[in-house]
Protein backbone atom coordinates (compact mmCIF):
# COMPACT_ATOMS: atom_id res chain seq x y z
CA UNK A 1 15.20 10.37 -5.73
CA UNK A 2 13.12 8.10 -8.13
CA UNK A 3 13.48 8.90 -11.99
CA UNK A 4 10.66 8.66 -14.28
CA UNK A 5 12.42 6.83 -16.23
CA UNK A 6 13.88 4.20 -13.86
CA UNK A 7 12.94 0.64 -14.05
CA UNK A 8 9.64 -0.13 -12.85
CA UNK A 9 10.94 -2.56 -10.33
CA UNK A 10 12.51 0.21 -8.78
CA UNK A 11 9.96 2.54 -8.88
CA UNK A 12 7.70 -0.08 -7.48
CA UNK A 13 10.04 -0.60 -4.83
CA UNK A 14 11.11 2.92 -3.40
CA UNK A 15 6.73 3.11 -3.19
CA UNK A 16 6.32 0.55 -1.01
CA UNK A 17 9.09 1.79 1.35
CA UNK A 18 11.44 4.87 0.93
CA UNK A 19 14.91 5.49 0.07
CA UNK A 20 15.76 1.82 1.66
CA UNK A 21 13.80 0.21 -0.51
CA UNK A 22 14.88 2.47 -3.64
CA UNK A 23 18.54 1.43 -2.71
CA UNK A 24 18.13 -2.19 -2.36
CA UNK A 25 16.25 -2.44 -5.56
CA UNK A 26 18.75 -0.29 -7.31
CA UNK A 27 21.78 -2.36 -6.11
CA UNK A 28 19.85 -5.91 -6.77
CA UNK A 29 19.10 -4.80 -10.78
CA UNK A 30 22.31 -3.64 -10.93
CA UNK A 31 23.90 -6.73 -9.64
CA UNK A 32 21.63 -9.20 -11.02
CA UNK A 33 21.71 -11.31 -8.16
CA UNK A 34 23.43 -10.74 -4.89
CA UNK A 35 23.95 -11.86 -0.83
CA UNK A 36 22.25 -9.62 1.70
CA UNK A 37 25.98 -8.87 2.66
CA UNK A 38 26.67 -7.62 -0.43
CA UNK A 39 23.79 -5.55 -0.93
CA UNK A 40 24.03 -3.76 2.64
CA UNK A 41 27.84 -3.28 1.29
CA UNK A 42 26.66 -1.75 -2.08
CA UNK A 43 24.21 0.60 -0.39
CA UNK A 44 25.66 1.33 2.99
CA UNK A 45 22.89 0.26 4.63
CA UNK A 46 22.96 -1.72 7.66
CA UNK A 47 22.48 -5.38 7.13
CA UNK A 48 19.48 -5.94 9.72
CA UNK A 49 17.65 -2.96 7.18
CA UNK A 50 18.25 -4.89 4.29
CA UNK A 51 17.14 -7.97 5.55
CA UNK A 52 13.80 -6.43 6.64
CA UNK A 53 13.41 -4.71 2.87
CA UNK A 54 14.32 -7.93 1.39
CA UNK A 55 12.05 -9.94 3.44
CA UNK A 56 9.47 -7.93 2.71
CA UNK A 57 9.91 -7.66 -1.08
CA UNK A 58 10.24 -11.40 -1.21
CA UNK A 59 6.86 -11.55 0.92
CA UNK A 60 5.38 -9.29 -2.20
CA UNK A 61 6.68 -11.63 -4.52
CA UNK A 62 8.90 -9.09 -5.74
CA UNK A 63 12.00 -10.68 -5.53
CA UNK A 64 13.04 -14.29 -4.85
CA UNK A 65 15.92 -16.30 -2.86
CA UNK A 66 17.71 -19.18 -4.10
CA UNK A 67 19.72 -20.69 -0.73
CA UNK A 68 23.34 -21.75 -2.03
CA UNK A 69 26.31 -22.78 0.13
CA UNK A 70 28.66 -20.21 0.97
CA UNK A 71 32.11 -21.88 0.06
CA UNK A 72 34.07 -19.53 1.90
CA UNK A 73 32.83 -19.02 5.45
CA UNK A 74 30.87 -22.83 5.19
CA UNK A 75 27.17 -22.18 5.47
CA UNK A 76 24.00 -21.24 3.84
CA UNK A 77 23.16 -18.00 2.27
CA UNK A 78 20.62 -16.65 -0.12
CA UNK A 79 21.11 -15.18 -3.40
CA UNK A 80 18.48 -12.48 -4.13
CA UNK A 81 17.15 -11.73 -7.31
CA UNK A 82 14.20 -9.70 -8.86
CA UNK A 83 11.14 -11.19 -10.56
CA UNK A 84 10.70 -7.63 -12.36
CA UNK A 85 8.15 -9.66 -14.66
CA UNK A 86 5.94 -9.83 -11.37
CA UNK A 87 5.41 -5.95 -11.15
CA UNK A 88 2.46 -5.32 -13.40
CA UNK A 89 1.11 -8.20 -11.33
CA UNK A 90 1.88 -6.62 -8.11
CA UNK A 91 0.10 -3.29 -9.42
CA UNK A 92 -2.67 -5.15 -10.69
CA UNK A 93 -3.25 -6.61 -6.97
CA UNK A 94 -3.14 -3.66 -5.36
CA UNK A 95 -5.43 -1.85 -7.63
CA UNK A 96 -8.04 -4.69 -6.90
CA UNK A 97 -7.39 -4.47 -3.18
CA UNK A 98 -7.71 -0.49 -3.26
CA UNK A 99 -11.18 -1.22 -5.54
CA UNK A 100 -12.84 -3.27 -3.17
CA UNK A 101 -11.86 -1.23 -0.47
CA UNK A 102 -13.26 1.41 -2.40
CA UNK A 103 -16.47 -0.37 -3.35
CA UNK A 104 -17.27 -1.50 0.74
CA UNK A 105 -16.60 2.26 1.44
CA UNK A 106 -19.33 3.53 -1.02
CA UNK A 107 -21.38 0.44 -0.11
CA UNK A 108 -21.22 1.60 3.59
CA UNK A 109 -22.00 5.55 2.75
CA UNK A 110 -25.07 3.94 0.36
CA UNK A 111 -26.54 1.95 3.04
CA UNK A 112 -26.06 4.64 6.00
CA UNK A 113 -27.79 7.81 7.28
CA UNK A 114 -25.44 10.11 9.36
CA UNK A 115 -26.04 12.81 11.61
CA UNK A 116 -24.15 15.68 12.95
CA UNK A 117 -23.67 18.33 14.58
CA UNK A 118 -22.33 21.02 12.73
CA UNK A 119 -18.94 21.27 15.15
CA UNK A 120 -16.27 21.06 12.88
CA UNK A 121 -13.77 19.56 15.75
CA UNK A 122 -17.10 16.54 15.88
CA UNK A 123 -17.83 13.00 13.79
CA UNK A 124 -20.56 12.47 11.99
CA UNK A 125 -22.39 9.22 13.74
CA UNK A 126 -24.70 6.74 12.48
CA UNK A 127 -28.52 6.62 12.38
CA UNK A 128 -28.37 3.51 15.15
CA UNK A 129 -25.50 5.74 17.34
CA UNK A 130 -27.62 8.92 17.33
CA UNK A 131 -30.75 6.93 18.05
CA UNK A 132 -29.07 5.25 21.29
CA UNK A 133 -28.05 8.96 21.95
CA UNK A 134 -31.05 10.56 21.93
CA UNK A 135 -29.64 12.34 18.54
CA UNK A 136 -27.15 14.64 21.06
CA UNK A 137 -23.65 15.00 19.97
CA UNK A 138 -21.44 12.07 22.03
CA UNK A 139 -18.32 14.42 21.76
CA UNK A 140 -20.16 18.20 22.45
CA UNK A 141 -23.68 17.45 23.55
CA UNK A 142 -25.05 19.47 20.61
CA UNK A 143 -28.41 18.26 18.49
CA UNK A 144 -27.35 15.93 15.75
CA UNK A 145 -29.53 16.57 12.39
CA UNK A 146 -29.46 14.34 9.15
CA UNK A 147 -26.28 15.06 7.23
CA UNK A 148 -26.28 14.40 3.59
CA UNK A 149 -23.04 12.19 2.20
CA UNK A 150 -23.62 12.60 -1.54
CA UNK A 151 -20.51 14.36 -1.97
CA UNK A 152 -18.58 11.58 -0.19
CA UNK A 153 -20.54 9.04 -2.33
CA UNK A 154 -20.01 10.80 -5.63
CA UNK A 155 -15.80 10.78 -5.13
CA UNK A 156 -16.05 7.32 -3.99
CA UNK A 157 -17.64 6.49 -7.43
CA UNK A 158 -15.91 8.74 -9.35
CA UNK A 159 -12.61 7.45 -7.89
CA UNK A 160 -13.70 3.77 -8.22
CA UNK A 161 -14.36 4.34 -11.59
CA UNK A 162 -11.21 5.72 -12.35
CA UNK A 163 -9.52 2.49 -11.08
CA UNK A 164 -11.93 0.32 -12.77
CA UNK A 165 -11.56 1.91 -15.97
CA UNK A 166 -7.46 2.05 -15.87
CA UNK A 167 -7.63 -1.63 -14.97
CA UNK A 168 -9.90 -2.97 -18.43
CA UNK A 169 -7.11 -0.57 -20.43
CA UNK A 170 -4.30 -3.25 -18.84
CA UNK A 171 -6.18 -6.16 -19.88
């Protein structure tokens, strides 16, 4: 379970991927630095798991490795450590990703008619695909009429907006 009040590398963390993730995080602020080995002995998770969640993290730029020699058994192994100063960063990206996304979406709905046919179990299909259909149904066979989308373009926007507007409070 993820506290309100935890750090927001952790919080961050147990988002992207579950009680793993929360775990790792947990046992790598706590430590400061640590070895895969001892993280996967701190969390009781198995080793190959915490390799994938620190992999991953590290591919985030969430955490990062610095590759010492392991004096006792002879051979190379990472220390982990956060970069908790990289997490309004992180947020930041994915609120840009989620606002394009967003912004192609409403684009899409802006620049398309659809048409359906009223069966709730059926898609709504493009001008072009009802055209090449004869405007029939390609799931039922049913008549396909002209179905507005200003509802779906209106939460688009509003949502968009939203996201826009939290991102010029940040900077």
């Amino acid at each position: 379970m993820v506290y309100k009040y935890e750090d927001p590398f952790v919080r961050i963390a147990s988002m992207i991927g579950g009680d793993e993730y929360l775990k790792v995080a947990r046992s790598l602020l706590k430590a400061g630095d640590a070895t895969d080995e001892e993280i996967a002995s701190s969390t009781g998770l198995r080793i190959n798991m915490v390799r994938r969640v620190l992999y991953d993290l590290f591919g985030k730029a969430l955490i990062t490795g610095i590759r010492v020699k392991d004096d006792k058994k002879g051979w190379f192994v990472y220390r982990w450590r956060t970069r908790r100063e990289e997490v309004e960063s992180f947020i930041e990206n994915q609120k840009k990703k989620i606002a394009d996304r967003l912004q192609q979406r409403l684009d899409y709905e802006n620049a398309s008619d659809f048409y359906h046919c009223k069966n709730e179990d059926c898609q709504r299909v493009t001008f072009e695909d009802a055209l090449e259909g004869m405007f029939r149904c390609p799931s039922c066979g049913n008549v396909l009429n002209l179905k507005k989308n200003d509802k779906s373009k209106k939460a688009y926007s509003k949502k968009l907006d939203e996201i826009r507007k939290d991102m010029q409070q940040i900077f």
